[in-house]
PDB file of N, CA and C in Angstrom:
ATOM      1  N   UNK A   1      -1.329  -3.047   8.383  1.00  0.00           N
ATOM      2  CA  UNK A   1      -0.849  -1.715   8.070  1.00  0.00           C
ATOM      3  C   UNK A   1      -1.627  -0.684   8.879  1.00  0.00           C
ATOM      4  N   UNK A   2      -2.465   0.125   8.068  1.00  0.00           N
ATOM      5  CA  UNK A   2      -3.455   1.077   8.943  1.00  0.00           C
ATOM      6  C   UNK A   2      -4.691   0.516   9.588  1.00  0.00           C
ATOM      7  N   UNK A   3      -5.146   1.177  10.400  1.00  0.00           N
ATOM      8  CA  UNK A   3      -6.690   0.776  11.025  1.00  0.00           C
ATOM      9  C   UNK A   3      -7.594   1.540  10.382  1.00  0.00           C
ATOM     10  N   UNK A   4      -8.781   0.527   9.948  1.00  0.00           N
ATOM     11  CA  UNK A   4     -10.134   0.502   8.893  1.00  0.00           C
ATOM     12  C   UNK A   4     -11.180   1.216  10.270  1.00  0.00           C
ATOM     13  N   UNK A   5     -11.923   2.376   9.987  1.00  0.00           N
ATOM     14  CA  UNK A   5     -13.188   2.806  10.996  1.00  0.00           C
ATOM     15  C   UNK A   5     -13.754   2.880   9.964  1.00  0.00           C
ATOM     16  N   UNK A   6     -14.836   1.866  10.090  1.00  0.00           N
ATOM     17  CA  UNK A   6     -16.478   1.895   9.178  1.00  0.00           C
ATOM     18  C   UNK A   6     -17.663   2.212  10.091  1.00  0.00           C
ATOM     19  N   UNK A   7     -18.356   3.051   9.488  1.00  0.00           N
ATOM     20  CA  UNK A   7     -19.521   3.160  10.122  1.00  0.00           C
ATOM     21  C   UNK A   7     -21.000   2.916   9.378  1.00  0.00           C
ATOM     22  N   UNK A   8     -21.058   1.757   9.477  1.00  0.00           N
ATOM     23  CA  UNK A   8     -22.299   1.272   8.580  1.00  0.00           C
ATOM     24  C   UNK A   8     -23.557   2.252   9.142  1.00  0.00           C
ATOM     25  N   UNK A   9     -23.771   2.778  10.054  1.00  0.00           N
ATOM     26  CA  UNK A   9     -25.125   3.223  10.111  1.00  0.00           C
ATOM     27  C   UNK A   9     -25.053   4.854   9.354  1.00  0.00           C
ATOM     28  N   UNK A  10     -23.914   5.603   8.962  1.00  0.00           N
ATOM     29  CA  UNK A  10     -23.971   6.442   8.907  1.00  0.00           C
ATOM     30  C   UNK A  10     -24.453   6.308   7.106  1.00  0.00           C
ATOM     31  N   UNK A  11     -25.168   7.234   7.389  1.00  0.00           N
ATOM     32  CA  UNK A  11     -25.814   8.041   5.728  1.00  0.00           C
ATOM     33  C   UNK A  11     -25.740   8.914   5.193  1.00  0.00           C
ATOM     34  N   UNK A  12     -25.956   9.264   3.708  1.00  0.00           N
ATOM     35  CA  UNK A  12     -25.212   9.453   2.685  1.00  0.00           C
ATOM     36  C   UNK A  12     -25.845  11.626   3.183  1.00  0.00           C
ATOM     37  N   UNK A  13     -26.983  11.221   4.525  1.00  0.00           N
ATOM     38  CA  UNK A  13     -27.231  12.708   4.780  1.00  0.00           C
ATOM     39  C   UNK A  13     -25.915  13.492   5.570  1.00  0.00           C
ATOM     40  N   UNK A  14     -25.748  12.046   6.599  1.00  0.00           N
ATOM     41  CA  UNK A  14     -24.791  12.930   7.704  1.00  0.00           C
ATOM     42  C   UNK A  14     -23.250  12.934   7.192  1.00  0.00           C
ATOM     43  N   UNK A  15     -23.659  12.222   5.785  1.00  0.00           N
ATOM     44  CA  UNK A  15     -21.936  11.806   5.258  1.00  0.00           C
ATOM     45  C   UNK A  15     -21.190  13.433   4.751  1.00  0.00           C
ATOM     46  N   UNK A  16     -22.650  14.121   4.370  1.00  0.00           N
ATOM     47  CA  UNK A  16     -22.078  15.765   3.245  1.00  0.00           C
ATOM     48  C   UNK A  16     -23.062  15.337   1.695  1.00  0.00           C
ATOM     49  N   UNK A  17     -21.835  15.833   1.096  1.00  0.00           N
ATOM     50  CA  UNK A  17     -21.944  15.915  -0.341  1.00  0.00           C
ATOM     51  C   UNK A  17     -21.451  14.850  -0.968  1.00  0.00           C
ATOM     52  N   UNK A  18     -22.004  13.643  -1.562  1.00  0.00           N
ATOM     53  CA  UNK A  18     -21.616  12.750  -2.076  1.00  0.00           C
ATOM     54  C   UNK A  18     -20.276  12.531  -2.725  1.00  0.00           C
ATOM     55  N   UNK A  19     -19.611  14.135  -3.079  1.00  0.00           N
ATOM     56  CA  UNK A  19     -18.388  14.099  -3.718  1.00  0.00           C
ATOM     57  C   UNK A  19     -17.401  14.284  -2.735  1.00  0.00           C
ATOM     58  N   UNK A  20     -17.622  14.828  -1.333  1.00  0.00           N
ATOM     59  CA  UNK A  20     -16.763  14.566  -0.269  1.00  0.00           C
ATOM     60  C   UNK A  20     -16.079  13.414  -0.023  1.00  0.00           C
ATOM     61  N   UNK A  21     -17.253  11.988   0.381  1.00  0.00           N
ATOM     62  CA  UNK A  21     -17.157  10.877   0.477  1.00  0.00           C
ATOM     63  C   UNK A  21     -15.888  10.108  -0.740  1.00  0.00           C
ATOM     64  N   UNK A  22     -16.297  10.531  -2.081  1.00  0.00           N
ATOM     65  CA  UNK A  22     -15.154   9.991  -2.934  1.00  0.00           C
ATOM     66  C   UNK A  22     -13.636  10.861  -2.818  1.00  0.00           C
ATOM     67  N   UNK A  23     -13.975  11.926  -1.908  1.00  0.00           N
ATOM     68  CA  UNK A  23     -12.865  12.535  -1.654  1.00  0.00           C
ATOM     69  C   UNK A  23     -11.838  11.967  -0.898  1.00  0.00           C
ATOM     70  N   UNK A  24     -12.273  11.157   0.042  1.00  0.00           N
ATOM     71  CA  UNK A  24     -12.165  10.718   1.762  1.00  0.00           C
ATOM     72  C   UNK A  24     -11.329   9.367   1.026  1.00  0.00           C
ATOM     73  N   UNK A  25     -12.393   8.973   0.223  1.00  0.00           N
ATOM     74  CA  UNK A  25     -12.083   7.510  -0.730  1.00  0.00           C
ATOM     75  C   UNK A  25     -10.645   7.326  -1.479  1.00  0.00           C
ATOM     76  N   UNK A  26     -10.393   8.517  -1.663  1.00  0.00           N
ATOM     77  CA  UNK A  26      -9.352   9.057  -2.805  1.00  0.00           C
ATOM     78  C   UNK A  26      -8.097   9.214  -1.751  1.00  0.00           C
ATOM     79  N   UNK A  27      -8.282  10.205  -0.582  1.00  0.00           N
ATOM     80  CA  UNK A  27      -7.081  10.261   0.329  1.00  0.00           C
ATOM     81  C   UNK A  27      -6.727   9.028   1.334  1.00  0.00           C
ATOM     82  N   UNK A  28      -7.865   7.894   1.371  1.00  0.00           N
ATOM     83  CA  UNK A  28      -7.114   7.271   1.770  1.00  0.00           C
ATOM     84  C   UNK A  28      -6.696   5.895   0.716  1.00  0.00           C
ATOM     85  N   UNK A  29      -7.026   5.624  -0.151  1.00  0.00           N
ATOM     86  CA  UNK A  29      -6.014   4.730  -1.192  1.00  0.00           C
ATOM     87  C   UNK A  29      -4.882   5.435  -1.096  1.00  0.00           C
ATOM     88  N   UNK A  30      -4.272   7.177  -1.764  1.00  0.00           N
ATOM     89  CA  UNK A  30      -3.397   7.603  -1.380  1.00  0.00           C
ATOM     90  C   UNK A  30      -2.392   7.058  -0.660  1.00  0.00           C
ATOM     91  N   UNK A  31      -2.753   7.373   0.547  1.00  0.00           N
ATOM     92  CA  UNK A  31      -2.274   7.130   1.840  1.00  0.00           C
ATOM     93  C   UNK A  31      -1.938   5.305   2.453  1.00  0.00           C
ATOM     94  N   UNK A  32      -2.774   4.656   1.709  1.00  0.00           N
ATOM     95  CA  UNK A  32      -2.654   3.382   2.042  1.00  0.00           C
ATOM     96  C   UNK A  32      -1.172   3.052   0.171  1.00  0.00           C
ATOM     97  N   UNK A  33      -1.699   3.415  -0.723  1.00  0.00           N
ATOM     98  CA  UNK A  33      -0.324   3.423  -1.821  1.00  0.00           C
ATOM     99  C   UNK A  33       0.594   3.553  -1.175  1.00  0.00           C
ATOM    100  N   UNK A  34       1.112   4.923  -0.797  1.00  0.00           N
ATOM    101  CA  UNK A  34       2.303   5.792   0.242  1.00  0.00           C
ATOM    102  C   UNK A  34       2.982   4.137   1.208  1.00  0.00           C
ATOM    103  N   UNK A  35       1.583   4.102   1.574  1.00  0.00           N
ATOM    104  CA  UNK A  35       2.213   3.178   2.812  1.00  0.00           C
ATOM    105  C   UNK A  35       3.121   1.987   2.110  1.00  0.00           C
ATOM    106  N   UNK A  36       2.051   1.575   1.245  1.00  0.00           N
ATOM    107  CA  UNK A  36       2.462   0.245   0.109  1.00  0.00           C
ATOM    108  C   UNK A  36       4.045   0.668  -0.176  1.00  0.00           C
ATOM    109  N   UNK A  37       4.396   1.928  -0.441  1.00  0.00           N
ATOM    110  CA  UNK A  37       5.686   2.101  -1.467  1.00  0.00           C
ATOM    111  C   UNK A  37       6.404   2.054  -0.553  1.00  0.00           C
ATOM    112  N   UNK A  38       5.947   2.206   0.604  1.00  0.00           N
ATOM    113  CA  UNK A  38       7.565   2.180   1.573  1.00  0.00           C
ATOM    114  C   UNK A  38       7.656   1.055   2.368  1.00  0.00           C
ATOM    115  N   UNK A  39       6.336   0.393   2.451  1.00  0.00           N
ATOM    116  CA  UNK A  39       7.000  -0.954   2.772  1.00  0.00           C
ATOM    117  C   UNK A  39       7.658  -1.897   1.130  1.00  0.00           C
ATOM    118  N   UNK A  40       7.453  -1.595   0.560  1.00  0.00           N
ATOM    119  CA  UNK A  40       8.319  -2.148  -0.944  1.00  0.00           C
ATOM    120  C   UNK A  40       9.563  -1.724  -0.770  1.00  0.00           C
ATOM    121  N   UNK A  41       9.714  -0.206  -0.582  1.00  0.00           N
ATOM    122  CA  UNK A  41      11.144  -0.102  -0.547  1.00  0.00           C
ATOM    123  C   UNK A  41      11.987  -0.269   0.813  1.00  0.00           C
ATOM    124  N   UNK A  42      11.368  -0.727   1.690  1.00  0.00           N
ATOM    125  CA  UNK A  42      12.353  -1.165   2.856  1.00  0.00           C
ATOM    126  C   UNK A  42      12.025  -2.822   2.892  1.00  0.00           C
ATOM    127  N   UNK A  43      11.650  -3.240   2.322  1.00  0.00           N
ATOM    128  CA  UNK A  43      11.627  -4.826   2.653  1.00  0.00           C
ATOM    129  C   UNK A  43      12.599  -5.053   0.901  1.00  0.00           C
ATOM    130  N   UNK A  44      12.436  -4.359  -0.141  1.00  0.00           N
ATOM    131  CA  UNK A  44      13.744  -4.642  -0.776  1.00  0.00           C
ATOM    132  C   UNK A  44      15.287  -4.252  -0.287  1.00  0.00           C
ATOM    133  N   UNK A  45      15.239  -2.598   0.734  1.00  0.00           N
ATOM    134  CA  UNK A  45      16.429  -2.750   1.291  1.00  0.00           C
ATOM    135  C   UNK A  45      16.666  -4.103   2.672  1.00  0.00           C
ATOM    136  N   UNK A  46      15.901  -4.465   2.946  1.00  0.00           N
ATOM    137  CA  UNK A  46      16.543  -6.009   3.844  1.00  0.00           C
ATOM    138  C   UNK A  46      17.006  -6.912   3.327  1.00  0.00           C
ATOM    139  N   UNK A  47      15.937  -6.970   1.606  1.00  0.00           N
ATOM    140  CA  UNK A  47      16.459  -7.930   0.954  1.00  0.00           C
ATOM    141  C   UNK A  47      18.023  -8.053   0.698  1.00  0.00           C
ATOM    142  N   UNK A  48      18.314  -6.879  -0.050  1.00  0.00           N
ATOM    143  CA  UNK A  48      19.413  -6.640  -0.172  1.00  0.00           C
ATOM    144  C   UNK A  48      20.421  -6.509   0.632  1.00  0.00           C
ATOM    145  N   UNK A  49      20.395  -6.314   1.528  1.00  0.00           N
ATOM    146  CA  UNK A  49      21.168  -6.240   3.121  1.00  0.00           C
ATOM    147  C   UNK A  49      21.587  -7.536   3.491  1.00  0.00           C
ATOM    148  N   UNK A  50      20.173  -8.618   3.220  1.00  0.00           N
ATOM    149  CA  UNK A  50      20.294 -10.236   3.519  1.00  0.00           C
ATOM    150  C   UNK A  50      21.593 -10.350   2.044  1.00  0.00           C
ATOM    151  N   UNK A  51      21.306 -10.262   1.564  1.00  0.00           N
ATOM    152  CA  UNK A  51      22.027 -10.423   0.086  1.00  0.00           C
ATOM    153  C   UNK A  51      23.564 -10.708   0.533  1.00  0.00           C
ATOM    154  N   UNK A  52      23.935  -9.000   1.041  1.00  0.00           N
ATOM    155  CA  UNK A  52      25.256  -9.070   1.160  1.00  0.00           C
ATOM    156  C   UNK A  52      25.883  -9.771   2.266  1.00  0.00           C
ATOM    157  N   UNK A  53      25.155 -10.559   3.566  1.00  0.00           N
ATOM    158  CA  UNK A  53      24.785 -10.555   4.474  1.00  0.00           C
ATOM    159  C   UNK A  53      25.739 -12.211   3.690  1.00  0.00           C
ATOM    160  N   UNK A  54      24.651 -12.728   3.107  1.00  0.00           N
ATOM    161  CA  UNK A  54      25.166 -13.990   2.848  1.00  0.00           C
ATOM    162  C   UNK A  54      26.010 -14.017   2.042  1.00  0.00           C
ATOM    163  N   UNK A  55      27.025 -13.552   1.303  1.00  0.00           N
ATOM    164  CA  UNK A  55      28.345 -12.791   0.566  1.00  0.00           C
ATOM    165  C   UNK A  55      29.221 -12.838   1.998  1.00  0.00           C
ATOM    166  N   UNK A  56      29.326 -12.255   3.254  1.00  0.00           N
ATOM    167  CA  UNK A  56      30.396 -12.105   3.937  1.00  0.00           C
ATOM    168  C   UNK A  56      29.758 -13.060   4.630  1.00  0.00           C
ATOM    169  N   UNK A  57      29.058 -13.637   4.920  1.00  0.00           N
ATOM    170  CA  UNK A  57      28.986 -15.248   6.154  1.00  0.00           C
ATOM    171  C   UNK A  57      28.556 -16.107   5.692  1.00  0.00           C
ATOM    172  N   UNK A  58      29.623 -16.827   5.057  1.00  0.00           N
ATOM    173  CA  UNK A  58      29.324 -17.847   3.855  1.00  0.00           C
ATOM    174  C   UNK A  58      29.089 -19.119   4.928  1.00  0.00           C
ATOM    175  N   UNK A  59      29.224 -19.126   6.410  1.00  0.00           N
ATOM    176  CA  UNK A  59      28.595 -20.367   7.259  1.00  0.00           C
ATOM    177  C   UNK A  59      27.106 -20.003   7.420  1.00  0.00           C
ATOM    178  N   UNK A  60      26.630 -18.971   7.277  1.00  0.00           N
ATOM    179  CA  UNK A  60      25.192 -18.842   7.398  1.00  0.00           C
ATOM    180  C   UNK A  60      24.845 -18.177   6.247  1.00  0.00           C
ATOM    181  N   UNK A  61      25.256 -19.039   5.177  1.00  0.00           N
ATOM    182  CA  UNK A  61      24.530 -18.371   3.391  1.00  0.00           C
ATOM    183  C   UNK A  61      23.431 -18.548   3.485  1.00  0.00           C
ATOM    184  N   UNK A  62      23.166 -19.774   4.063  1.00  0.00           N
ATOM    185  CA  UNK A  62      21.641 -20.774   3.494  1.00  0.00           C
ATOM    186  C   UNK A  62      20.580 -19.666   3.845  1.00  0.00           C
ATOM    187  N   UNK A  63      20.902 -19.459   5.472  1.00  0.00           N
ATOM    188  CA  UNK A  63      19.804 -18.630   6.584  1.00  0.00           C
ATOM    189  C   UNK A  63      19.449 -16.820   5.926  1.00  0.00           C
ATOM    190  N   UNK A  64      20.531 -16.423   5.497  1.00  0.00           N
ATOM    191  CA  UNK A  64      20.516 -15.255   4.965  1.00  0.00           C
ATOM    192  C   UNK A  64      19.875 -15.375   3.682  1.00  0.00           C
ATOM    193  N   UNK A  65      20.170 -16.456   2.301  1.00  0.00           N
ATOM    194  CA  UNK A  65      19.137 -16.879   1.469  1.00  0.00           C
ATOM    195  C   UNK A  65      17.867 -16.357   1.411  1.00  0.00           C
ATOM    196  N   UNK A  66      17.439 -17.303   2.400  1.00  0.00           N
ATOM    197  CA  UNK A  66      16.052 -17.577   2.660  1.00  0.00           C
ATOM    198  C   UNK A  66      15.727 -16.377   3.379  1.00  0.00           C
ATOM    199  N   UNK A  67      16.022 -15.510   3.889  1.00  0.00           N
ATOM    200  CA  UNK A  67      15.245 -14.152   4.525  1.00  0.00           C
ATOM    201  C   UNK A  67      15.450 -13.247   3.463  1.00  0.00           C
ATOM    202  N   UNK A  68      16.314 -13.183   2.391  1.00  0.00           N
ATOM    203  CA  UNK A  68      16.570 -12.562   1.262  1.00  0.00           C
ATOM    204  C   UNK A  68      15.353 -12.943   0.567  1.00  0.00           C
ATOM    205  N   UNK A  69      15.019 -13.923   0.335  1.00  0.00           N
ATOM    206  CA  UNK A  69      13.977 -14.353  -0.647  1.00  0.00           C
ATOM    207  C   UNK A  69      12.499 -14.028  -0.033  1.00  0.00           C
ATOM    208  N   UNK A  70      12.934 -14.072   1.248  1.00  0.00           N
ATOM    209  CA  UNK A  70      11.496 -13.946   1.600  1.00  0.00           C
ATOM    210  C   UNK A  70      11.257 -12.023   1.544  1.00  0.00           C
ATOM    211  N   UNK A  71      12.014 -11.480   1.941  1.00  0.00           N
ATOM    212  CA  UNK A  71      12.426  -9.885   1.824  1.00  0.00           C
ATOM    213  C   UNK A  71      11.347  -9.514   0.360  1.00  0.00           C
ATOM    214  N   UNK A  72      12.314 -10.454  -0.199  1.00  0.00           N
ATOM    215  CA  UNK A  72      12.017  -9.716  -2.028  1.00  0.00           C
ATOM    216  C   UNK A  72      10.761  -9.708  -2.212  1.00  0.00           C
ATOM    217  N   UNK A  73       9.596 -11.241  -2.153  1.00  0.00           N
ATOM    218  CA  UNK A  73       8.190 -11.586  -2.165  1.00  0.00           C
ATOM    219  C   UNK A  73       7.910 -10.587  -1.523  1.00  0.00           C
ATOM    220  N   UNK A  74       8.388  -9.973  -0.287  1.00  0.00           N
ATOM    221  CA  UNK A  74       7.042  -9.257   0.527  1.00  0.00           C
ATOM    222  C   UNK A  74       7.766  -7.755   0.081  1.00  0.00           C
ATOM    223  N   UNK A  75       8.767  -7.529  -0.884  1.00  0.00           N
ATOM    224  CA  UNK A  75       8.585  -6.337  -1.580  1.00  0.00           C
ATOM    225  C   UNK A  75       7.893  -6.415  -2.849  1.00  0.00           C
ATOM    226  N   UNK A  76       8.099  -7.699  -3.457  1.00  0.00           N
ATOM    227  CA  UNK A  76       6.529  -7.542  -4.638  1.00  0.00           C
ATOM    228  C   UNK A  76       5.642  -7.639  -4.196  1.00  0.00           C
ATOM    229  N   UNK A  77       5.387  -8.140  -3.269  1.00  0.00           N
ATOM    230  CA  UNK A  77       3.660  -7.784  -2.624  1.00  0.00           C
ATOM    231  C   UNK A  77       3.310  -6.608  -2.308  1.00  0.00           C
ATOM    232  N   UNK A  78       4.408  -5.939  -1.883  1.00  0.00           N
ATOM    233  CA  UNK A  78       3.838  -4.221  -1.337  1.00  0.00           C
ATOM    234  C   UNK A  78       3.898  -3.725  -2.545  1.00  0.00           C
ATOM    235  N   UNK A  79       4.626  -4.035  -3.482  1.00  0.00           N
ATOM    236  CA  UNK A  79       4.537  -3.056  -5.113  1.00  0.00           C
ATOM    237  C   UNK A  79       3.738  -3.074  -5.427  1.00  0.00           C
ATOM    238  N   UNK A  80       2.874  -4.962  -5.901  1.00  0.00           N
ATOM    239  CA  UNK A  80       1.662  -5.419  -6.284  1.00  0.00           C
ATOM    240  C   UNK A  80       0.612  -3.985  -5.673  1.00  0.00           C
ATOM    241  N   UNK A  81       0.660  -4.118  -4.390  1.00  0.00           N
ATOM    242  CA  UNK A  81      -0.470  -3.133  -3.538  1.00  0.00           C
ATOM    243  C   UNK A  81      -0.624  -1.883  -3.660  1.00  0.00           C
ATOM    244  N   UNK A  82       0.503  -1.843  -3.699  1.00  0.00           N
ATOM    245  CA  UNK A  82       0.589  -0.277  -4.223  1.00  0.00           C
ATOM    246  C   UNK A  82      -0.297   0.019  -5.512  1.00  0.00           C
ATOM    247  N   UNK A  83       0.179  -0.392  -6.351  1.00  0.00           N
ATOM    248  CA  UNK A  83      -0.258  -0.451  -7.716  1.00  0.00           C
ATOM    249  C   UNK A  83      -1.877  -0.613  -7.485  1.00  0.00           C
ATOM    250  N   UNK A  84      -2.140  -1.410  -6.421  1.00  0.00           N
ATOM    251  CA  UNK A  84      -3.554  -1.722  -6.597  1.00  0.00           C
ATOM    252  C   UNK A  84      -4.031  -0.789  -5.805  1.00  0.00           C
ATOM    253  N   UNK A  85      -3.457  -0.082  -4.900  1.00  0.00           N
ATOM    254  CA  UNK A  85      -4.148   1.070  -4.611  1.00  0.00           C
ATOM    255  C   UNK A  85      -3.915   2.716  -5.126  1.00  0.00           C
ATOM    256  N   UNK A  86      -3.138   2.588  -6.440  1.00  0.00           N
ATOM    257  CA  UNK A  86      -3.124   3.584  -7.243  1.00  0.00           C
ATOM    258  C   UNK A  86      -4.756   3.661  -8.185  1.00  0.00           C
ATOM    259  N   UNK A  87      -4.562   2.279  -8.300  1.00  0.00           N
ATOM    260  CA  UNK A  87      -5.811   2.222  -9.018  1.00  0.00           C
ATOM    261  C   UNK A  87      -7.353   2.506  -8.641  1.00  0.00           C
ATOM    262  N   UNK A  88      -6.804   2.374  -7.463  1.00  0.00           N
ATOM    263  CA  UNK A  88      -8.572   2.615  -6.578  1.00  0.00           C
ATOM    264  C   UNK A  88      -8.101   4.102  -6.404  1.00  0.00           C
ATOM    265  N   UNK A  89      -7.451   4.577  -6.033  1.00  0.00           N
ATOM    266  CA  UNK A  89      -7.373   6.417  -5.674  1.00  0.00           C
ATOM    267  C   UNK A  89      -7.607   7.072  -7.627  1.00  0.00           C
ATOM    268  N   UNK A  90      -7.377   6.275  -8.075  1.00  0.00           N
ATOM    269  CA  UNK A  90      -7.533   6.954  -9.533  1.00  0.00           C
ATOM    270  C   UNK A  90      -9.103   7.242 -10.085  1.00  0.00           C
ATOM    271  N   UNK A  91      -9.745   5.967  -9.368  1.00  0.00           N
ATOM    272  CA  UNK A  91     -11.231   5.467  -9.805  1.00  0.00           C
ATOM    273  C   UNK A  91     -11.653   6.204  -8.352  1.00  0.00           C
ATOM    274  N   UNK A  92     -11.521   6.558  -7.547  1.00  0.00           N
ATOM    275  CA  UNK A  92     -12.176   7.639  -6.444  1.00  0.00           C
ATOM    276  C   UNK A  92     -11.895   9.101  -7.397  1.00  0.00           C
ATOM    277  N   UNK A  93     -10.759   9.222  -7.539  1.00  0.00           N
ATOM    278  CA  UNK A  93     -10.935  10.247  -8.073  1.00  0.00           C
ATOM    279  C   UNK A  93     -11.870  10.504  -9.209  1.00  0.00           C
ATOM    280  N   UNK A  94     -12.056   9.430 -10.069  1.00  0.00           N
ATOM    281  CA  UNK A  94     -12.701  10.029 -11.126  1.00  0.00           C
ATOM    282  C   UNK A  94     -14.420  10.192 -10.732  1.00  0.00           C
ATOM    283  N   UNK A  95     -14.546   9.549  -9.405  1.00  0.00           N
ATOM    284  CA  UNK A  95     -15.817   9.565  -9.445  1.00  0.00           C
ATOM    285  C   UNK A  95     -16.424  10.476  -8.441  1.00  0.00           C
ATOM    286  N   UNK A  96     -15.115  11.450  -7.877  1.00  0.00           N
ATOM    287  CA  UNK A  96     -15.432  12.764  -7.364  1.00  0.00           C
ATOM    288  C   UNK A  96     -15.712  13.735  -8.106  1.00  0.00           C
ATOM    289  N   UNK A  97     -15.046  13.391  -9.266  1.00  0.00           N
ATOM    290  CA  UNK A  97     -14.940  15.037 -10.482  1.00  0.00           C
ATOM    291  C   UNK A  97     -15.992  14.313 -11.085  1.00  0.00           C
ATOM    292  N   UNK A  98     -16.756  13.163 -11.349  1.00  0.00           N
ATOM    293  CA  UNK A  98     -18.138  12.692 -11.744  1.00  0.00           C
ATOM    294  C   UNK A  98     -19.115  13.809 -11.462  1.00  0.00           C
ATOM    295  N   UNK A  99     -19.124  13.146  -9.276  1.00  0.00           N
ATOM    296  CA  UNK A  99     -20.156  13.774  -8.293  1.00  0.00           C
ATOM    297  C   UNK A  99     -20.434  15.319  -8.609  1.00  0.00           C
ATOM    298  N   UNK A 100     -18.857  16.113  -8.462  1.00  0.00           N
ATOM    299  CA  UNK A 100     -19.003  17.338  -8.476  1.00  0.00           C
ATOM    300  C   UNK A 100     -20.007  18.007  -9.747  1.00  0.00           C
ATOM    301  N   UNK A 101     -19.683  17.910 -10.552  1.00  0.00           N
ATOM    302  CA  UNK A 101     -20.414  18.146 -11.849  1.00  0.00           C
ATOM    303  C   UNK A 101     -22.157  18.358 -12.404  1.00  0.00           C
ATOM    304  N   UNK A 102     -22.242  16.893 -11.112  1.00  0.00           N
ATOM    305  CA  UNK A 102     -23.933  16.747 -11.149  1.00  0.00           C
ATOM    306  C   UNK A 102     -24.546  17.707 -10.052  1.00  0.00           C
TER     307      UNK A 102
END
């Protein structure tokens, strides 16, 4: 999906304010969710596309099947992800409005 830049040497001086960092944390789960939901919803529209696909070319049902099925898995996998990166932007968030506070 997206490209990861880590910078292990950098520190928590040159990073800011500790609540920045969970900020950064927060926009990109966001942004990686976002991504999650739209690959969910375009790998269920292929699915479905394969669907009808094998409905009008009943000599190539089998082939359309099987890319249908495979469609669907890799739209519950992007849902799954999504979901799992709702959860991490939720837990960044809470631990920005933590930071800020202190």
């Amino acid at each position: 999906m997206g490209h990861h830049h880590h910078d292990k040497n950098k520190n928590k001086a040159e990073a800011g304010a500790g609540g920045d960092d969970w900020r950064k944390k927060e926009k990109h789960h966001k942004h990686m969710e976002q991504l999650a939901q739209v690959g969910a919803v375009a790998a269920g529209a292929y699915a479905m596309h394969e669907k009808h696909k094998a409905k009008k070319d009943p000599e190539h049902a089998r082939s359309h099947r099987i890319k249908e099925e495979i469609a669907a898995t890799i739209a519950a996998g992007s849902a799954g992800f999504a979901i799992h990166e709702h959860h991490k932007k939720k837990e960044a968030k809470k631990h920005a409005r933590h930071q800020h506070h202190h």
